[in-house]
Protein backbone atom coordinates (compact mmCIF):
# COMPACT_ATOMS: atom_id res chain seq x y z
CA UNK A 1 44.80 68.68 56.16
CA UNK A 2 42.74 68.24 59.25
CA UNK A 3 39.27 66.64 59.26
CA UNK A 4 36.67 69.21 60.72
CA UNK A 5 35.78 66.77 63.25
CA UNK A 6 38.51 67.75 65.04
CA UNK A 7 37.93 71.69 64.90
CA UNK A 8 35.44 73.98 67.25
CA UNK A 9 33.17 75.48 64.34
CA UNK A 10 32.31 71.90 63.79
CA UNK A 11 31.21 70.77 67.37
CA UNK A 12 29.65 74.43 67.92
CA UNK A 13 27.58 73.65 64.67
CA UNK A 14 26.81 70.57 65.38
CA UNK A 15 25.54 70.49 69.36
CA UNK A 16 22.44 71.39 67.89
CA UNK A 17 20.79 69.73 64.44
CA UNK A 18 18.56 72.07 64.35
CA UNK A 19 21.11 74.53 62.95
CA UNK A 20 21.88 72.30 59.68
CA UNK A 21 20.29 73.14 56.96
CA UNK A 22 22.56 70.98 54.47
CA UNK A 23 25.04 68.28 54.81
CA UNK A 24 26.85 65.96 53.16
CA UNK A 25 29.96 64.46 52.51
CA UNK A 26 31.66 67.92 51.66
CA UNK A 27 30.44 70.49 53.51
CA UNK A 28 27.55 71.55 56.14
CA UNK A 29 25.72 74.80 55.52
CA UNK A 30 23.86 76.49 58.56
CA UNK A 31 22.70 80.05 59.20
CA UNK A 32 25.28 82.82 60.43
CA UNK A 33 25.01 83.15 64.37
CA UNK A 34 25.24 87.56 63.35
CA UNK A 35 23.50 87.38 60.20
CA UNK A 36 24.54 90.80 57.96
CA UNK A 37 21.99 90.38 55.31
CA UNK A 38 18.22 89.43 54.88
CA UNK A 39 19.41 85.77 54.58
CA UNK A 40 23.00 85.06 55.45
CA UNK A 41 24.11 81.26 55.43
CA UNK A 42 27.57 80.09 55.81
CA UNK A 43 28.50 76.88 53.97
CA UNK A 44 31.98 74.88 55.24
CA UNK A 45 33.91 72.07 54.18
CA UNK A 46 34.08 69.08 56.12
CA UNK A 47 37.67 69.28 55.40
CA UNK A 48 39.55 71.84 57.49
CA UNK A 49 41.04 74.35 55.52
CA UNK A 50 42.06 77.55 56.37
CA UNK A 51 41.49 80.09 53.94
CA UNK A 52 41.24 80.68 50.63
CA UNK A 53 44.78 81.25 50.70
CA UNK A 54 45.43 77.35 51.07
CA UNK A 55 43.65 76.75 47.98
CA UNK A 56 45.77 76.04 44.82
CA UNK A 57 44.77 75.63 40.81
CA UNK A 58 43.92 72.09 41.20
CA UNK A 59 40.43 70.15 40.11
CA UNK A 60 40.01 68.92 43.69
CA UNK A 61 39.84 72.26 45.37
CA UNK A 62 38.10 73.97 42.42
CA UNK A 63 35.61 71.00 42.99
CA UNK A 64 35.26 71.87 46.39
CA UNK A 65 34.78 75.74 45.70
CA UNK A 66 32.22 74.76 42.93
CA UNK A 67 30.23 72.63 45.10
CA UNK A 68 30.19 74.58 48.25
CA UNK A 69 28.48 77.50 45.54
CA UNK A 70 26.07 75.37 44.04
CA UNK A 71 24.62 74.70 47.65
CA UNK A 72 24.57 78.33 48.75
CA UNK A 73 22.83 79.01 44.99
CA UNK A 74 20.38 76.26 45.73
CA UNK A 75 19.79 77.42 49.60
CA UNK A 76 19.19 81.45 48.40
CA UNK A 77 17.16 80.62 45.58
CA UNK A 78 14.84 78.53 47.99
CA UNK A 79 14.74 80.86 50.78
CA UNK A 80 14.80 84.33 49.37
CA UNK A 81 13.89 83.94 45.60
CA UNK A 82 13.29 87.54 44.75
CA UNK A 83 16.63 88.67 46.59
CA UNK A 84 19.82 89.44 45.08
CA UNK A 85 23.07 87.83 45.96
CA UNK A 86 25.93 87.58 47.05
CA UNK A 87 28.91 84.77 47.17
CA UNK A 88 31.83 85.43 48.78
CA UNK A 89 34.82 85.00 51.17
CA UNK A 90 37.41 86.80 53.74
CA UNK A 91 40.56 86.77 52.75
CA UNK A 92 43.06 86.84 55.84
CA UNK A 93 44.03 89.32 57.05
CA UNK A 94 40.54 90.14 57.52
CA UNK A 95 38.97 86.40 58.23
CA UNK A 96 37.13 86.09 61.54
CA UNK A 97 37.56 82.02 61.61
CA UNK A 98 40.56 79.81 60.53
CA UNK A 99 38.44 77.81 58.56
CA UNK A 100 36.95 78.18 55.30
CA UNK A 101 33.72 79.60 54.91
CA UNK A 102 31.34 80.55 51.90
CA UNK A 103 29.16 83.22 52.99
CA UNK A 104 26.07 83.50 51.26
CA UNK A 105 23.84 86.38 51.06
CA UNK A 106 20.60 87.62 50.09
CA UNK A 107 20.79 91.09 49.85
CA UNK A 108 19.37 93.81 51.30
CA UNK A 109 22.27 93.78 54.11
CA UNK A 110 21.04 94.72 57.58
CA UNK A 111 22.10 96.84 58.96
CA UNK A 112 22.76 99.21 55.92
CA UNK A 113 26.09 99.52 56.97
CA UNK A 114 27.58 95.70 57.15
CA UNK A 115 27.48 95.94 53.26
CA UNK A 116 31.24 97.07 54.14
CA UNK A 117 32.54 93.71 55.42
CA UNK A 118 31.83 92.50 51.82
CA UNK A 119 33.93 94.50 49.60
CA UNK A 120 36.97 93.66 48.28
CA UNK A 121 40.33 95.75 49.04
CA UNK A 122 42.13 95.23 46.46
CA UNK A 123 45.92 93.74 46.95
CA UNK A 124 44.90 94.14 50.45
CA UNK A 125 42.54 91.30 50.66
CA UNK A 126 38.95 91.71 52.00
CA UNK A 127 36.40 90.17 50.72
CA UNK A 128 36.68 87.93 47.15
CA UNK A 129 33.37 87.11 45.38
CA UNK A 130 32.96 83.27 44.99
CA UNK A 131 33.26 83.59 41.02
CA UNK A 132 36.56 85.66 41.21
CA UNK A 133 37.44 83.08 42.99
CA UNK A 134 36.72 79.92 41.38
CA UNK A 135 38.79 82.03 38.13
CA UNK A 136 41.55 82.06 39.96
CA UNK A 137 41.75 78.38 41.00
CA UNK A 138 40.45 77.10 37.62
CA UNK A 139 43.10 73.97 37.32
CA UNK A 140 45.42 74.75 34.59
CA UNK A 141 44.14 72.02 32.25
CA UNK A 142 40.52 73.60 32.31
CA UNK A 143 41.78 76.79 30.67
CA UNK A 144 41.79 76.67 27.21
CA UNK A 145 45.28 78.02 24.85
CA UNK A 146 45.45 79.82 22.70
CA UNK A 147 46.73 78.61 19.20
């Protein structure tokens, strides 16, 4: 895997600090440049990864996926407290950006209408909630068997 140092979401984010609203060691969160909801924050990896399609049932990505929802949670909750939410990302074919993003929204969407860029289609891809997500890359020893 690439560092995102190398990538152009990561120099377009970061020509301007003001942008940031988190970062660390994993992953920088900033506002959408076309935000579809009230609030709409995208949080990324500092690790390039291309979609969720790269990630696998191991603790380190699961990690990764855990973490990058606790800072969206913590962002939403401070930002837009009485909003509800909504965790999620674009599965390819439908991904604007080679790189994985978490996008993080506090409803209502606006317009009306973008709420249709977040639903999922099925075994077609779209959009996958951040839970449904983390269930399906739960490592293997984390799920308990049945006796």
């Amino acid at each position: 895997m690439h560092l995102l140092s190398n990538r152009p979401l990561f120099h377009l984010r970061h020509s301007s600090p003001l942008h940031q609203i988190v970062q660390d060691e994993k992953v920088v969160a900033f506002p959408d440049k076309k935000p579809s909801a009230f609030r709409h924050y995208l949080v990324i990896p500092t690790e390039h990864i291309p979609t969720v399609k790269d990630l696998q049932r191991r603790t380190e990505d699961f990690s990764l996926v855990s973490h990058m929802f606790n800072v969206g949670q913590t962002l939403l909750q401070r930002d837009a407290p009485q909003s509800q939410y909504r965790f999620g990302f674009h599965q390819p074919p439908l991904n604007s950006v080679d790189h994985l993003h978490l996008h993080c929204l506090a409803l209502p969407f606006i317009p009306r209408w973008k709420h249709v860029k977040y639903r999922s289609l099925g075994p077609l891809g779209g959009f996958i909630e951040a839970e449904k997500l983390l269930e399906r890359i739960k490592p293997v020893s984390s799920i308990p068997s049945e006796v």
